[in-house]
Protein backbone atom coordinates (compact mmCIF):
# COMPACT_ATOMS: atom_id res chain seq x y z
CA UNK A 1 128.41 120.16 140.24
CA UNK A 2 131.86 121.36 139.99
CA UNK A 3 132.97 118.17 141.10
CA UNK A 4 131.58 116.36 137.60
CA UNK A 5 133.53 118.99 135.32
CA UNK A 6 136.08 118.32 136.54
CA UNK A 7 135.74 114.29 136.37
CA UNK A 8 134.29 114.83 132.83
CA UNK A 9 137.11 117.16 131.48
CA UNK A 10 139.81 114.79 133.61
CA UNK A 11 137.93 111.51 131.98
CA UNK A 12 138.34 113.05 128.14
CA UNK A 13 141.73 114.14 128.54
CA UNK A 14 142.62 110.82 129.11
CA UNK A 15 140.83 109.39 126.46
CA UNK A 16 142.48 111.67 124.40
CA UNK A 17 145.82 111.41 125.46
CA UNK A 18 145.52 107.39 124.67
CA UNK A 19 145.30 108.39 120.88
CA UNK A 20 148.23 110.62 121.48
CA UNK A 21 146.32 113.92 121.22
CA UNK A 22 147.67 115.69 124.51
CA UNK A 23 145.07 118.73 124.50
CA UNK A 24 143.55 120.63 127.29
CA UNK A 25 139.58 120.16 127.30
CA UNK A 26 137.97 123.29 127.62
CA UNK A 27 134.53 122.68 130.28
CA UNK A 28 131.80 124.90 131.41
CA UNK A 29 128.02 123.80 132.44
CA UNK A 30 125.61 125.36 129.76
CA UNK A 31 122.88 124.71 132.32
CA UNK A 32 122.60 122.69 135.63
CA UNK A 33 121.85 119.65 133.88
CA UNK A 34 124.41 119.54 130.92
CA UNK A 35 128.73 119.95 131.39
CA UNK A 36 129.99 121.22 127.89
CA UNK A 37 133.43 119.75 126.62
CA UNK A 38 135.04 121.69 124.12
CA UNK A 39 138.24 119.95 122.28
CA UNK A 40 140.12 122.58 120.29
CA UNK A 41 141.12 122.47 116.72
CA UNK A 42 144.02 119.61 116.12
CA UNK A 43 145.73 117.82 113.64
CA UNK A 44 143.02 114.91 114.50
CA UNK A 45 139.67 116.89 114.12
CA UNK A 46 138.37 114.27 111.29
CA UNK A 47 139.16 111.19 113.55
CA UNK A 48 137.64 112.76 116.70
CA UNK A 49 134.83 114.04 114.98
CA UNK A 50 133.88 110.40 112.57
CA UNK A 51 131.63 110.14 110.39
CA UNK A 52 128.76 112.24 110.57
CA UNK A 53 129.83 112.78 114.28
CA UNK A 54 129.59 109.25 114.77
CA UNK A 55 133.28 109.33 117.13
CA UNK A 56 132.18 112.45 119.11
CA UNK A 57 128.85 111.21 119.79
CA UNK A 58 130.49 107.81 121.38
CA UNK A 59 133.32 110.05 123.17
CA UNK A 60 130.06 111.83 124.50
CA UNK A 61 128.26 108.27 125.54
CA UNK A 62 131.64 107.29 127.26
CA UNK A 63 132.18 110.30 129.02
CA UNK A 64 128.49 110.31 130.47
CA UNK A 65 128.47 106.62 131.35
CA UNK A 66 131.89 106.98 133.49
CA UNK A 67 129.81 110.04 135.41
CA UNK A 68 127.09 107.55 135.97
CA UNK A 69 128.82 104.72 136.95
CA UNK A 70 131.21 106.84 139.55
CA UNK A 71 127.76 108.32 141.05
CA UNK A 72 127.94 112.05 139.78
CA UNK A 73 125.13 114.37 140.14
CA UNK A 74 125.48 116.05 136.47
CA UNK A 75 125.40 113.10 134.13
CA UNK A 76 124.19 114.71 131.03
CA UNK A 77 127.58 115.68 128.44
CA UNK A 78 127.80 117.40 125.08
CA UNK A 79 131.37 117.15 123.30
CA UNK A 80 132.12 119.38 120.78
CA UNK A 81 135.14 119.05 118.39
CA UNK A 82 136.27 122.15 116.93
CA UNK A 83 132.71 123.54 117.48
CA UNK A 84 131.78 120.87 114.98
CA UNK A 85 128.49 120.59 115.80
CA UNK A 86 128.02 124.22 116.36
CA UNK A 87 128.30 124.57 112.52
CA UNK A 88 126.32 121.33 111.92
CA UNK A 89 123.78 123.06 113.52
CA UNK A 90 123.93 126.33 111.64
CA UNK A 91 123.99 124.20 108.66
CA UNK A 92 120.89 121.51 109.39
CA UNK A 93 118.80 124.92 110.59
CA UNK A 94 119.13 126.66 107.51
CA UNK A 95 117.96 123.21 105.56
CA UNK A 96 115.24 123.35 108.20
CA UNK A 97 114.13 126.73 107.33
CA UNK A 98 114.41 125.44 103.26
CA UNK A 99 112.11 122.14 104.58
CA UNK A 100 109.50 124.54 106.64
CA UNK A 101 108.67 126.41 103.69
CA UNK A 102 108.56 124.03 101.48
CA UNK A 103 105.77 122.32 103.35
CA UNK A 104 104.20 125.26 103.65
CA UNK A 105 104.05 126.22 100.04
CA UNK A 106 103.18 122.65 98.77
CA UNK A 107 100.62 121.99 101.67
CA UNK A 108 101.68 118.29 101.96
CA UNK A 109 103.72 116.37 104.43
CA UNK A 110 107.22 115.54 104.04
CA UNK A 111 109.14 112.90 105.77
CA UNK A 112 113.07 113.60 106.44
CA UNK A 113 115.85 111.82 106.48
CA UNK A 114 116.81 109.52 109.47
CA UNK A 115 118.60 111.72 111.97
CA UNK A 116 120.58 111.33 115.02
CA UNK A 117 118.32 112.29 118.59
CA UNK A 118 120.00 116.00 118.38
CA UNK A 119 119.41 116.77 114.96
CA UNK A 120 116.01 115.91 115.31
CA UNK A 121 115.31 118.03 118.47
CA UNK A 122 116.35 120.61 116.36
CA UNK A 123 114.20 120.03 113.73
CA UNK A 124 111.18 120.10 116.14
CA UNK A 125 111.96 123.15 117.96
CA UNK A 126 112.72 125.08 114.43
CA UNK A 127 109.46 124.16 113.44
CA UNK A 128 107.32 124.71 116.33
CA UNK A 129 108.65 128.74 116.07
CA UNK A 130 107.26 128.14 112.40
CA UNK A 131 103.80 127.08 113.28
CA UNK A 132 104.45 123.71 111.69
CA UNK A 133 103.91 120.50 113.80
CA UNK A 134 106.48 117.48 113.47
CA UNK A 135 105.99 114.01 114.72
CA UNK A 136 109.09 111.30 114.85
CA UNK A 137 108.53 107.89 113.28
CA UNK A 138 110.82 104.77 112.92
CA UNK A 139 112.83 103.19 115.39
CA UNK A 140 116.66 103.26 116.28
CA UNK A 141 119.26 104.21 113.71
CA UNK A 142 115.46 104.96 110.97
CA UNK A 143 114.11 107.10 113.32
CA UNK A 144 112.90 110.62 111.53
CA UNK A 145 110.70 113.30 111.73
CA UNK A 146 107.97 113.73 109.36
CA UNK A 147 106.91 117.54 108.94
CA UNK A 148 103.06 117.71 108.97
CA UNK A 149 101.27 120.19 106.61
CA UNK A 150 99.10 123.25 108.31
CA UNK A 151 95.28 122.00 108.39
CA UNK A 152 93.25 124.61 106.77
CA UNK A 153 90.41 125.19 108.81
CA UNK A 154 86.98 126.14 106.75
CA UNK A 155 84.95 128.78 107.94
């Protein structure tokens, strides 16, 4: 375990340092199955972080397929830019909450935006703690969740 934080954070230091960012990676395992790389706030946030996370998500991708490919136990890596997705999250769970409701109140379904596989996990688990069942639909890069309206049940 310790062994593939220490590959991970070694791995995105040097990835870094090739776009002339020399930064310490901050690491910690959130759980047995995921290593957590935090990059601190730089000069370079916006290029790290892409569009709509599009960089950190492929630093994250190249990070976990070097684990894999050296034969790591803990392959599974979330990189975090200047706890950028921390307050993407914030923010997509509050227009979650917004969504819930409004399915609620109008009774019909409502199809979302295409969202990337993280996003859309936490769509689902926001709603499921609402009583409201999702369902993904779509393939690849169109792949959304469609929030289903509560069945009334006659008595």
């Amino acid at each position: 375990m310790e062994d593939s934080i220490v590959y991970a954070k070694k791995y995105l230091e040097d990835l870094l340092s090739f776009f002339g960012l020399n930064t310490d990676v901050y690491a910690t395992n959130s759980d047995d199955e995921v290593i957590e790389l935090h990059i601190p706030s730089t000069h370079l946030n916006g290029f790290l972080i892409g569009q709509n996370g599009e960089t950190v998500r492929s630093l994250q991708f190249m990070v976990s397929t070097a684990l894999r490919n050296n034969g790591y136990e803990i392959t599974r890596v979330n990189v975090d830019v200047a706890d950028y997705k921390k307050a993407r999250a914030e923010r997509l769970g509050e227009a979650a909450v917004e969504w819930i409701n409004a399915v609620k109140e109008s009774k019909k379904d409502m199809p979302l935006e295409p969202m990337n596989p993280a996003d859309r996990r936490t769509v689902h688990k926001l709603a499921g703690e609402h009583g409201i069942t999702t369902e993904s639909e779509g393939f690849g890069r169109d792949r959304h969740i469609v929030l289903k309206a509560p069945v009334e049940v006659e008595s």
